[in-house]
C-alpha atoms as a PDB file:
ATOM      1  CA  UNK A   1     -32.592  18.384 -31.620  1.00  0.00           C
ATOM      2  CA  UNK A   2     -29.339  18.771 -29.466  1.00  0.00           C
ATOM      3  CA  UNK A   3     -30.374  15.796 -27.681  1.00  0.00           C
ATOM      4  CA  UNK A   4     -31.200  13.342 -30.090  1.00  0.00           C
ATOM      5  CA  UNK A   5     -26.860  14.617 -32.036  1.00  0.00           C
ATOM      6  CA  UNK A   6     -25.714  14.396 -27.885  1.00  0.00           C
ATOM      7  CA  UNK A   7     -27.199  10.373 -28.501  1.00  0.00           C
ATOM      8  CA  UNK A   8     -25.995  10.260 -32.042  1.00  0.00           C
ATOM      9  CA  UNK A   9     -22.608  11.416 -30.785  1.00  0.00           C
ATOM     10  CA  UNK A  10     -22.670   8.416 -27.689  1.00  0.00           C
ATOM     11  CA  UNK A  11     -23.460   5.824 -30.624  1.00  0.00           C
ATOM     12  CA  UNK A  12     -20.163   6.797 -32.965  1.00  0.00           C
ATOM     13  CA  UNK A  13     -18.020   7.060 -29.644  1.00  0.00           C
ATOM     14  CA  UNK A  14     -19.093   3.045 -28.456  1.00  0.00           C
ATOM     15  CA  UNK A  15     -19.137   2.111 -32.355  1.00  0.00           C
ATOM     16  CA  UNK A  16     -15.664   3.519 -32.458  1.00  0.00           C
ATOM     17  CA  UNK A  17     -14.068   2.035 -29.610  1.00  0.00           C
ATOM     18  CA  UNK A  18     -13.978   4.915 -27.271  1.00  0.00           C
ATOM     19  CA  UNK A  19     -16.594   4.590 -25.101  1.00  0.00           C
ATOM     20  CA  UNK A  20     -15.604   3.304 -21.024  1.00  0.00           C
ATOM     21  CA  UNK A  21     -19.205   2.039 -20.031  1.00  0.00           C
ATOM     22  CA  UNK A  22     -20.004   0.576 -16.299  1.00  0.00           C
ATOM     23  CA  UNK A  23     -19.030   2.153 -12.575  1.00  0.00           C
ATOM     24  CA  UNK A  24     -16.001  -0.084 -12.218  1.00  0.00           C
ATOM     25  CA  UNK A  25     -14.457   0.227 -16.034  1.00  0.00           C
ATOM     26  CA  UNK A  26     -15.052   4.545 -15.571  1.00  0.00           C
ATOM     27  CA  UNK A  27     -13.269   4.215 -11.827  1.00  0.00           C
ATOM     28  CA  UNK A  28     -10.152   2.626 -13.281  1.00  0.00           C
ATOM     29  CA  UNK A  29     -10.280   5.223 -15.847  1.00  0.00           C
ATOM     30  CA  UNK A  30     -10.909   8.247 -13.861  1.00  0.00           C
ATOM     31  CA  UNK A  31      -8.058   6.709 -11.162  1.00  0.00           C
ATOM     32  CA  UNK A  32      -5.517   6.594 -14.108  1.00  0.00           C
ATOM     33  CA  UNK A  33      -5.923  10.926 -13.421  1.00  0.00           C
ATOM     34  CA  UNK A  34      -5.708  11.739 -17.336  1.00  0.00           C
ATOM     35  CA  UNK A  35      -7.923  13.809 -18.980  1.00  0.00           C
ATOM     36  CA  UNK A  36     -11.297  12.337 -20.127  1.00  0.00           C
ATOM     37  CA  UNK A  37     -15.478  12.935 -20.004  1.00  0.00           C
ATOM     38  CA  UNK A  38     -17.103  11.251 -17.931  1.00  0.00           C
ATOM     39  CA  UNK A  39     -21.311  11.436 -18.606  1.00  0.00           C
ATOM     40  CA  UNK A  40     -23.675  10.247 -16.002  1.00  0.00           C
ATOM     41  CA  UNK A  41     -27.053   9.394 -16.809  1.00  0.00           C
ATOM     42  CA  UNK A  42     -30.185  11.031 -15.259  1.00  0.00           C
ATOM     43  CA  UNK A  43     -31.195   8.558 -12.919  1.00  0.00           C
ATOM     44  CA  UNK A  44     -27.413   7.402 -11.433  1.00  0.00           C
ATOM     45  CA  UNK A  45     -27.496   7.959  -7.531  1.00  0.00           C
ATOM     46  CA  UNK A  46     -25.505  11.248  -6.072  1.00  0.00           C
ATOM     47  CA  UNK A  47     -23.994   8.524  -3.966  1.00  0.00           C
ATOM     48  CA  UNK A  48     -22.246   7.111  -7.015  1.00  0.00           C
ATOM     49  CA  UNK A  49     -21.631  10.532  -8.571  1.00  0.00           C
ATOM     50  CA  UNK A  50     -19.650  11.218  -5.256  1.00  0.00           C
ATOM     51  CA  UNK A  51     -18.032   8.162  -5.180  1.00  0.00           C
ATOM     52  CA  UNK A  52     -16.246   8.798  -8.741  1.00  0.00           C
ATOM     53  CA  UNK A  53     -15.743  12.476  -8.097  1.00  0.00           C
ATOM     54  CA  UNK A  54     -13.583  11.049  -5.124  1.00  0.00           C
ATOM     55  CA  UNK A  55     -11.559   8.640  -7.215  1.00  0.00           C
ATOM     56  CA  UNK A  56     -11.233  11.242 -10.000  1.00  0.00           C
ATOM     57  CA  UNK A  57     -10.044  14.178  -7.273  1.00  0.00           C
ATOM     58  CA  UNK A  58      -6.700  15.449  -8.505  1.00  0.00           C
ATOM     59  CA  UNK A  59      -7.288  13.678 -12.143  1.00  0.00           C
ATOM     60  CA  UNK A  60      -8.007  15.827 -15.568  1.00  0.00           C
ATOM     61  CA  UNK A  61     -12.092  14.233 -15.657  1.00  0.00           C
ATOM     62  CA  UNK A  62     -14.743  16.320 -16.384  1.00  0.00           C
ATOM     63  CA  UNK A  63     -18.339  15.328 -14.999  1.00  0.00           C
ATOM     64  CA  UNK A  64     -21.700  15.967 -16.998  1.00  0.00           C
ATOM     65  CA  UNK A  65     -24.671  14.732 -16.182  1.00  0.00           C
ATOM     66  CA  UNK A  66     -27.058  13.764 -19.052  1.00  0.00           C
ATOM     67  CA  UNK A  67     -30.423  14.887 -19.728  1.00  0.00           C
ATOM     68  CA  UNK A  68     -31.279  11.211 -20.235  1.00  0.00           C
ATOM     69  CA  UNK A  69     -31.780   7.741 -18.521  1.00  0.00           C
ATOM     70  CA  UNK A  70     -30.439   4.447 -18.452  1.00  0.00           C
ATOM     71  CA  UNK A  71     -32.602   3.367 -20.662  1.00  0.00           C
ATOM     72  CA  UNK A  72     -32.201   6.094 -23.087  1.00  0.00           C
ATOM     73  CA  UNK A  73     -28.978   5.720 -23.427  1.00  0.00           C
ATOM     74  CA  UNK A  74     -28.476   1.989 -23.844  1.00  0.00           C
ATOM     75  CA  UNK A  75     -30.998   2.717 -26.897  1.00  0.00           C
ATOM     76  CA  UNK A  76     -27.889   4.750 -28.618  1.00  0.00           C
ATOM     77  CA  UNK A  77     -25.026   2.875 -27.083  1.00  0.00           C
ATOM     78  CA  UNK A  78     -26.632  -0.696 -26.940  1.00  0.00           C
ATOM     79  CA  UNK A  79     -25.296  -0.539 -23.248  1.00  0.00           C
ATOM     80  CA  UNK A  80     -26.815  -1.013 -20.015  1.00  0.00           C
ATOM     81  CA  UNK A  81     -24.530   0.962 -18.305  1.00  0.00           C
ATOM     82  CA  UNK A  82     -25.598   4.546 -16.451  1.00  0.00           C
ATOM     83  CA  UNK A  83     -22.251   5.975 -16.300  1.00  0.00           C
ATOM     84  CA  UNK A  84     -20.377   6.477 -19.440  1.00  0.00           C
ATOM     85  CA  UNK A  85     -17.184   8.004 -20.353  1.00  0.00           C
ATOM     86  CA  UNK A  86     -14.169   8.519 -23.402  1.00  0.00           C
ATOM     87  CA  UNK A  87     -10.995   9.961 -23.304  1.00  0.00           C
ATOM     88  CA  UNK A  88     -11.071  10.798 -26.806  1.00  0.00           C
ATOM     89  CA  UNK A  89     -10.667  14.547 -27.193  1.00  0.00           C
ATOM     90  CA  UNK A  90     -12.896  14.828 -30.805  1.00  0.00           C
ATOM     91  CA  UNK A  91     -15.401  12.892 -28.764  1.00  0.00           C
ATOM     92  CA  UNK A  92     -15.132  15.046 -25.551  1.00  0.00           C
ATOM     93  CA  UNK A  93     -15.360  18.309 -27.578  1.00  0.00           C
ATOM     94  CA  UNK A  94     -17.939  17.644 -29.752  1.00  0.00           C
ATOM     95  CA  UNK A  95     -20.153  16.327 -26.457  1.00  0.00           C
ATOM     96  CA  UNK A  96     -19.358  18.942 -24.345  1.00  0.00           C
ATOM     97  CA  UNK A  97     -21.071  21.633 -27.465  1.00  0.00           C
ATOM     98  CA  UNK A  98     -23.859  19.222 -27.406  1.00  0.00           C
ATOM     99  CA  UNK A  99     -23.246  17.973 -30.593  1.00  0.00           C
ATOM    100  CA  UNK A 100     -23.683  20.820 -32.644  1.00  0.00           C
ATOM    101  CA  UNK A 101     -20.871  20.347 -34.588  1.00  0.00           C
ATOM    102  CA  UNK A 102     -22.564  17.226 -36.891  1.00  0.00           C
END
């Protein structure tokens, strides 16, 4: 049940605006160092993982990894992408409790 509100939640977030989808979009937002979520799907590389962690290193960006794939995901956010993130706090709160808030 958590799951399917964490996908609900992704699916409000892109409708609304908020949502940073793609490696390069979620580097130039995690370079900017402010504070934001960023949510990488199950199947995303540790290489790539690393790679942001790097560019984030000093920056307010919290990491999660999801509990789905790609392909899960682009089901709720009609995106492709594997790594995913907002800077919108409501967003990044109600995430981070797994969407038990709705």
């Amino acid at each position: 049940m958590v799951q399917s509100k964490v996908l609900t939640l992704l699916g409000f977030c892109k409708k609304a605006g908020k949502l940073v989808a793609g490696t390069e979009k979620v580097t130039e937002l995690v370079k900017k160092g402010g504070n934001c979520l960023v949510m990488l799907s199950s199947d995303i590389s540790a290489k790539t993982e690393k790679e942001l962690k790097y560019h984030a290193s000093g920056g307010g960006a919290v990491f999660i990894r999801l509990d789905f794939d790609r392909e899960t995901v682009a089901h709720a956010t009609k995106t492709t992408a594997g790594v995913l993130a907002t800077a919108d706090e409501g967003f990044c709160k109600a995430i981070l409790q797994g969407g038990n808030n709705l």
